[in-house]
N, C-alpha and C. Protein backbone atom coordinates (compact mmCIF):
# COMPACT_ATOMS: atom_id res chain seq x y z
N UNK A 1 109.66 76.84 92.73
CA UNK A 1 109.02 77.58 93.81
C UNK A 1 107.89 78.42 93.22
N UNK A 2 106.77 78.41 94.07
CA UNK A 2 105.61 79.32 93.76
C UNK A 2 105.84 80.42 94.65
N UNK A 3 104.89 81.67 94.36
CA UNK A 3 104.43 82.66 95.17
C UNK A 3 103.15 82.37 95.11
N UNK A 4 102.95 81.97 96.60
CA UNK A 4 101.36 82.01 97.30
C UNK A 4 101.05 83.45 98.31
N UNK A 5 99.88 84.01 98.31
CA UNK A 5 98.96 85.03 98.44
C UNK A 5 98.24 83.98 99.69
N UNK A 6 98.79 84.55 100.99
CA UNK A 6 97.98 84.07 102.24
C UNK A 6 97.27 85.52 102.48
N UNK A 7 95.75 85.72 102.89
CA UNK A 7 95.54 86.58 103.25
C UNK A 7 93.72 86.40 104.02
N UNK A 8 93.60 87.54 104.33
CA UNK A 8 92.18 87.83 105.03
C UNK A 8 91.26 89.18 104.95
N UNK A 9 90.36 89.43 105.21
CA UNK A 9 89.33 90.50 104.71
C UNK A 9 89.77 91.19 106.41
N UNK A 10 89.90 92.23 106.00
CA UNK A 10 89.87 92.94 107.74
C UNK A 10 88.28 92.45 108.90
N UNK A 11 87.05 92.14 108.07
CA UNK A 11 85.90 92.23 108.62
C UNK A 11 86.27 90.42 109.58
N UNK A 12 87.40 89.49 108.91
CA UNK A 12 87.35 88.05 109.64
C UNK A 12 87.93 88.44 110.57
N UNK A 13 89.18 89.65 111.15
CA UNK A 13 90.01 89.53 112.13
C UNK A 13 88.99 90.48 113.88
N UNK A 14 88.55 89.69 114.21
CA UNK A 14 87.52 90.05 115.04
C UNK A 14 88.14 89.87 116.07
N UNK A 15 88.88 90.82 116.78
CA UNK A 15 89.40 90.31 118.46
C UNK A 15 89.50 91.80 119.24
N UNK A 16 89.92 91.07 120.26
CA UNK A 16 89.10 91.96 121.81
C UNK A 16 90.60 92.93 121.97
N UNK A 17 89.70 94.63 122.31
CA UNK A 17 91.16 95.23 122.51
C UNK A 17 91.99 94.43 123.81
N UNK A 18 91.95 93.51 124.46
CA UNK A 18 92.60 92.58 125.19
C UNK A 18 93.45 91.77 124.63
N UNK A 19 92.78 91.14 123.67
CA UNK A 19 93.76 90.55 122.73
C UNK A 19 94.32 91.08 121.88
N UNK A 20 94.48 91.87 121.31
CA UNK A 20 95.21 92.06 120.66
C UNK A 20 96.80 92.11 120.64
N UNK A 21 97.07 92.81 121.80
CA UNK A 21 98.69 92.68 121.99
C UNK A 21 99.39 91.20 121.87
N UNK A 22 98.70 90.43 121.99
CA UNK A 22 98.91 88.81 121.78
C UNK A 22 98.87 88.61 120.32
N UNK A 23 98.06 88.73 119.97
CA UNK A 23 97.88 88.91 117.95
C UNK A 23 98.92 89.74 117.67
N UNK A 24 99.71 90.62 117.90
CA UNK A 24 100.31 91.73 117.57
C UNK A 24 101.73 90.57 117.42
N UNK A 25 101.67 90.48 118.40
CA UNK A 25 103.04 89.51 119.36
C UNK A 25 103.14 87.92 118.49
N UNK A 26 101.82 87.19 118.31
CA UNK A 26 102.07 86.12 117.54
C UNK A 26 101.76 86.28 115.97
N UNK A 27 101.60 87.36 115.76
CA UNK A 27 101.53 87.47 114.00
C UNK A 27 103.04 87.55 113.64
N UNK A 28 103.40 88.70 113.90
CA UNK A 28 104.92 89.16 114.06
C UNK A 28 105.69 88.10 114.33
N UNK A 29 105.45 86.98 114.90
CA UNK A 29 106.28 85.68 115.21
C UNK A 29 106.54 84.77 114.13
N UNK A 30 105.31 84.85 113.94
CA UNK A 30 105.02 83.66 112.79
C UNK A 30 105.96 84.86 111.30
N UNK A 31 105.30 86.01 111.13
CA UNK A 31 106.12 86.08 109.68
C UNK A 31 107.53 86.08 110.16
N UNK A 32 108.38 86.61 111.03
CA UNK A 32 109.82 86.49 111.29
C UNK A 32 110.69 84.86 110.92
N UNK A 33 109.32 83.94 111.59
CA UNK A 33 109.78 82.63 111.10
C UNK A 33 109.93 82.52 109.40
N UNK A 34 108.91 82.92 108.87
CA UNK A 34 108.82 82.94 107.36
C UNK A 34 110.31 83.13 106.95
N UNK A 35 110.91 85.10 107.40
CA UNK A 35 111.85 85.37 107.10
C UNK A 35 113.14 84.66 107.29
N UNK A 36 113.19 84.04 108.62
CA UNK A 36 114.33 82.94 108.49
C UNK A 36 114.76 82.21 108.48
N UNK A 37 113.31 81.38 107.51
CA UNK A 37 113.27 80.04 106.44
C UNK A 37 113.71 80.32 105.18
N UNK A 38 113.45 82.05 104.92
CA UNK A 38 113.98 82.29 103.64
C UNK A 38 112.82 82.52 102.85
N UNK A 39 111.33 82.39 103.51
CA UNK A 39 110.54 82.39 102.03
C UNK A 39 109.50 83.13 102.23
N UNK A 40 109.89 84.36 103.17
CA UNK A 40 109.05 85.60 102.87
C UNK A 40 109.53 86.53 101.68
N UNK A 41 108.19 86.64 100.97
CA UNK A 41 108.77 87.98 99.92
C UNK A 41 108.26 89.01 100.22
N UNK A 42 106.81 89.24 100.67
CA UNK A 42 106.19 90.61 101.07
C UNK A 42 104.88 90.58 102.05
N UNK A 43 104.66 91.24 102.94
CA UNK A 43 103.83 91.52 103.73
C UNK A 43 103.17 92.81 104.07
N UNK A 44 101.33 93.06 104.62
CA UNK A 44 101.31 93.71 105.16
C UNK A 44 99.73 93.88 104.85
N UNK A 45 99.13 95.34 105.27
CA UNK A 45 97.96 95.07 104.85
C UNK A 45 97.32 96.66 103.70
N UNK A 46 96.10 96.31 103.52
CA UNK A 46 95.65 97.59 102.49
C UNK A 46 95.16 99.11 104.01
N UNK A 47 95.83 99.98 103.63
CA UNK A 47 95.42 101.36 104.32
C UNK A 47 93.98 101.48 103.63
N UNK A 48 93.35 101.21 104.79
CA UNK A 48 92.03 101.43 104.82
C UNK A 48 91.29 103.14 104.58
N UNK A 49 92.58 103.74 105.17
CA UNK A 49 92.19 105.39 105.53
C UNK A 49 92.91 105.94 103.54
N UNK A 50 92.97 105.32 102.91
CA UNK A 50 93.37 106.03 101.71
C UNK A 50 92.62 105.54 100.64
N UNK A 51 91.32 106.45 100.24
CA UNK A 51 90.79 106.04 99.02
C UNK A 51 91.17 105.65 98.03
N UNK A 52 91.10 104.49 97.35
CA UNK A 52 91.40 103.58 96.27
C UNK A 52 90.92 104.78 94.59
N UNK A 53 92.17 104.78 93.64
CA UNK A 53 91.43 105.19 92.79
C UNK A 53 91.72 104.34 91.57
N UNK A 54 91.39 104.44 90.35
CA UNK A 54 91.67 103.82 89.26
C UNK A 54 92.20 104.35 88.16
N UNK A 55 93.57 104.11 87.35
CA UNK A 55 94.02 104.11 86.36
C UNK A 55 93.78 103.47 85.01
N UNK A 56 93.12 104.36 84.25
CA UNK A 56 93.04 103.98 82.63
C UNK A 56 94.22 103.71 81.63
N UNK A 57 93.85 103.12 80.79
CA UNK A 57 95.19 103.07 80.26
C UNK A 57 95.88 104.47 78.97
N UNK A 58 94.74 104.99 79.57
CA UNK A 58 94.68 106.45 78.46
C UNK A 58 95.47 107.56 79.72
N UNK A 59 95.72 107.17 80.73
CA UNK A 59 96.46 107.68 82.03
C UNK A 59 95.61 108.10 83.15
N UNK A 60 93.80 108.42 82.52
CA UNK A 60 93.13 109.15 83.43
C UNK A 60 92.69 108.62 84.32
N UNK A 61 92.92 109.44 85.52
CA UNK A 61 92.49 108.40 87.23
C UNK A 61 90.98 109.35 87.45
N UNK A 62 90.72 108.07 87.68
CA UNK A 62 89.48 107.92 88.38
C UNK A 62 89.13 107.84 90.24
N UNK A 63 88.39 108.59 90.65
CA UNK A 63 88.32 107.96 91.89
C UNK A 63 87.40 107.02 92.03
N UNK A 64 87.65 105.66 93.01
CA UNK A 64 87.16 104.56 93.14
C UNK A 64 88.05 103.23 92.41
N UNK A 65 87.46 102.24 92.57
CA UNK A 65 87.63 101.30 91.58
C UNK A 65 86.79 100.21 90.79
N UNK A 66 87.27 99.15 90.58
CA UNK A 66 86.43 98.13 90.04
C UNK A 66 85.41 97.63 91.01
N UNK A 67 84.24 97.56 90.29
CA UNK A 67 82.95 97.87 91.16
C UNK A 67 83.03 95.61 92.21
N UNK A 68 83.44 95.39 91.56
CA UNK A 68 83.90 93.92 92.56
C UNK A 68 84.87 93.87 93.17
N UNK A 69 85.43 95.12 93.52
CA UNK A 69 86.60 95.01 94.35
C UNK A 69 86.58 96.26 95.34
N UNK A 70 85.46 96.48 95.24
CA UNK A 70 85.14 97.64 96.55
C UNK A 70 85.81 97.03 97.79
N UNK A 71 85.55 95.97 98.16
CA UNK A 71 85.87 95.41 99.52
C UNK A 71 86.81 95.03 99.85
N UNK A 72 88.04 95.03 98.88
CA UNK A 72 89.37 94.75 99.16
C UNK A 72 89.97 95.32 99.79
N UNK A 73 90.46 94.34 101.07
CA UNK A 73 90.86 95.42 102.30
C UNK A 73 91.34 94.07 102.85
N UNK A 74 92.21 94.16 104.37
CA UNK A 74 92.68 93.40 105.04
C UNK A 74 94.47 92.97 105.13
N UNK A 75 94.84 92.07 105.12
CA UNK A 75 96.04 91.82 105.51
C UNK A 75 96.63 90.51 104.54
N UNK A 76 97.55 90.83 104.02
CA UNK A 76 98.32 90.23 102.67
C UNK A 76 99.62 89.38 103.24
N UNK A 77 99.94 88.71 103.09
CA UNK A 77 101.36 87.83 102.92
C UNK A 77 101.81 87.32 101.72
N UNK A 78 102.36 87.38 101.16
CA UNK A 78 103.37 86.66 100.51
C UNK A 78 104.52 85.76 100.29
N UNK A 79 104.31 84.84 99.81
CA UNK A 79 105.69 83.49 100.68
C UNK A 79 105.87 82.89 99.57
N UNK A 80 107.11 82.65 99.14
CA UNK A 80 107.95 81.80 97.79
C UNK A 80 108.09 80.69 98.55
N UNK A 81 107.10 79.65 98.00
CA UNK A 81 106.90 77.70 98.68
C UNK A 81 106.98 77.11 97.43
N UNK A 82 107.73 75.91 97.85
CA UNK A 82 107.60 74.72 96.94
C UNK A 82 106.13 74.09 96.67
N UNK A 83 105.37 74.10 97.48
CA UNK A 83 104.32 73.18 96.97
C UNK A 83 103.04 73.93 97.97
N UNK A 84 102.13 73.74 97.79
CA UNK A 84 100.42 74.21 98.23
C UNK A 84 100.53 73.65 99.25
N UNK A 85 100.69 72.42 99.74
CA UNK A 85 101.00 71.88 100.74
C UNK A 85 101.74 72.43 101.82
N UNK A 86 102.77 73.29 101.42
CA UNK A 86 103.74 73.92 102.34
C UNK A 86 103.11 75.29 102.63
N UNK A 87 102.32 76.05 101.73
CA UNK A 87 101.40 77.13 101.59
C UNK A 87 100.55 76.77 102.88
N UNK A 88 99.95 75.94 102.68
CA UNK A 88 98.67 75.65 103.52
C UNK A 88 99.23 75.34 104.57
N UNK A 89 100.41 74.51 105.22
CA UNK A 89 101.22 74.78 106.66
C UNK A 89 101.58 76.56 106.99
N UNK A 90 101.81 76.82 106.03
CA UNK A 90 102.10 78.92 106.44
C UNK A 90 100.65 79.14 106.56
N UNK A 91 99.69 78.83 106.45
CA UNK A 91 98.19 79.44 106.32
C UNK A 91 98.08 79.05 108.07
N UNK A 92 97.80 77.78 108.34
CA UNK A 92 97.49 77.56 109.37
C UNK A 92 98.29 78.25 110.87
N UNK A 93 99.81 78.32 110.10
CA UNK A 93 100.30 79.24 111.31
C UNK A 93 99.63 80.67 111.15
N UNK A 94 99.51 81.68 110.43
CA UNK A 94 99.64 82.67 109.88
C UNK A 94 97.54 82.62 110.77
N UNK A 95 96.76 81.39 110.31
CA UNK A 95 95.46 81.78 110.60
C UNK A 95 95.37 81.74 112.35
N UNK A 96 96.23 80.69 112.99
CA UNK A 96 96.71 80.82 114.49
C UNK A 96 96.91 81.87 115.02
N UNK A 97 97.54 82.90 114.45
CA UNK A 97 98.32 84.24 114.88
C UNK A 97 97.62 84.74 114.95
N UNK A 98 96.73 85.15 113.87
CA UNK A 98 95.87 86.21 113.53
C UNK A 98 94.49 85.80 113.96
N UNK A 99 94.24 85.13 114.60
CA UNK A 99 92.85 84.12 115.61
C UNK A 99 91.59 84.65 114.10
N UNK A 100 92.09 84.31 112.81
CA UNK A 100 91.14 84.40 111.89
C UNK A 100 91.43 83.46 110.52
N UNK A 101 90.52 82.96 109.94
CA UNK A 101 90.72 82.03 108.67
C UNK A 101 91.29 83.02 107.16
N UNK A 102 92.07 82.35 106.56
CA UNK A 102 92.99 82.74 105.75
C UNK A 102 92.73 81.75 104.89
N UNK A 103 93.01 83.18 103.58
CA UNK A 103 92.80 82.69 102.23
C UNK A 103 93.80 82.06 101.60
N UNK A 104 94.19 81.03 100.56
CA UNK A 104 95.27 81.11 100.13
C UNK A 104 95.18 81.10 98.74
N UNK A 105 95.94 81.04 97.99
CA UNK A 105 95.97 81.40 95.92
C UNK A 105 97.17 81.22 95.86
N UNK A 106 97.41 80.58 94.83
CA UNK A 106 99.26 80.93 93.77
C UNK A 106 99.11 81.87 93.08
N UNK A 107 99.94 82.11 92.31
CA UNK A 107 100.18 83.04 91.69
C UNK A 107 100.85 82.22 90.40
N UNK A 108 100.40 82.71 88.96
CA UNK A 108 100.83 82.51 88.00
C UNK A 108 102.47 82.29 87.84
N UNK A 109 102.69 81.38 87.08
CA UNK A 109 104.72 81.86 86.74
C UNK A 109 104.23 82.31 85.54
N UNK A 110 105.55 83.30 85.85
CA UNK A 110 105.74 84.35 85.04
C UNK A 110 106.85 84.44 84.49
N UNK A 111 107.72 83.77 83.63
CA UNK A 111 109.35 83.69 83.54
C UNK A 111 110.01 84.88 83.23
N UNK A 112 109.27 86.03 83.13
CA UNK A 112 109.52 87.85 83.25
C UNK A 112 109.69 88.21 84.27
N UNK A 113 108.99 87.81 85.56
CA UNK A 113 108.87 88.74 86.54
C UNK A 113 110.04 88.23 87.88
């Protein structure tokens, strides 16, 4: 099993305060399904309202961050799948729900983590 990274930039999820309660209603659907297939591990999105800062490895924080990752923002999933193939079926529900296109990535194995 992999961990795949389904996700989106807050600026793709473009819908009408009309719709939304429907997005609200079929996002929430779709990850519950995740959960009782068994292969949700984590969800949710970045708090936009809390400035990002950065940690050195000397301990000292910085405010801000890495200057290519200013824009990281939006809505995260996480799902333990057998294959990219099965990833990319959770994408398409997950991009349905959320009436926006979704990213997907694996994630390294790690036999530590």
């Amino acid at each position: 099993m992999t961990h795949f990274l389904i996700s989106f930039p807050s600026a793709a999820m473009v819908i009408s305060d009309e719709d939304f309660p429907d997005v609200v209603r079929d996002s929430h659907a779709v990850i519950q399904e995740a959960k009782d297939a068994g292969v949700y591990v984590f969800g949710g999105g970045i708090d936009e309202d809390v400035d990002p800062v950065l940690v050195a490895g000397d301990g000292t924080v910085t405010d801000g961050t890495y200057p290519q990752t200013m824009q990281l923002n939006g809505g995260y999933t996480i799902l333990d799948l057998p294959s990219r193939e099965a990833a990319l079926e959770w994408a398409k529900k997950i991009a349905a729900s959320c009436r926006c296109s979704q990213e997907v990535r694996a994630f390294q194995y790690d036999p530590l983590a």
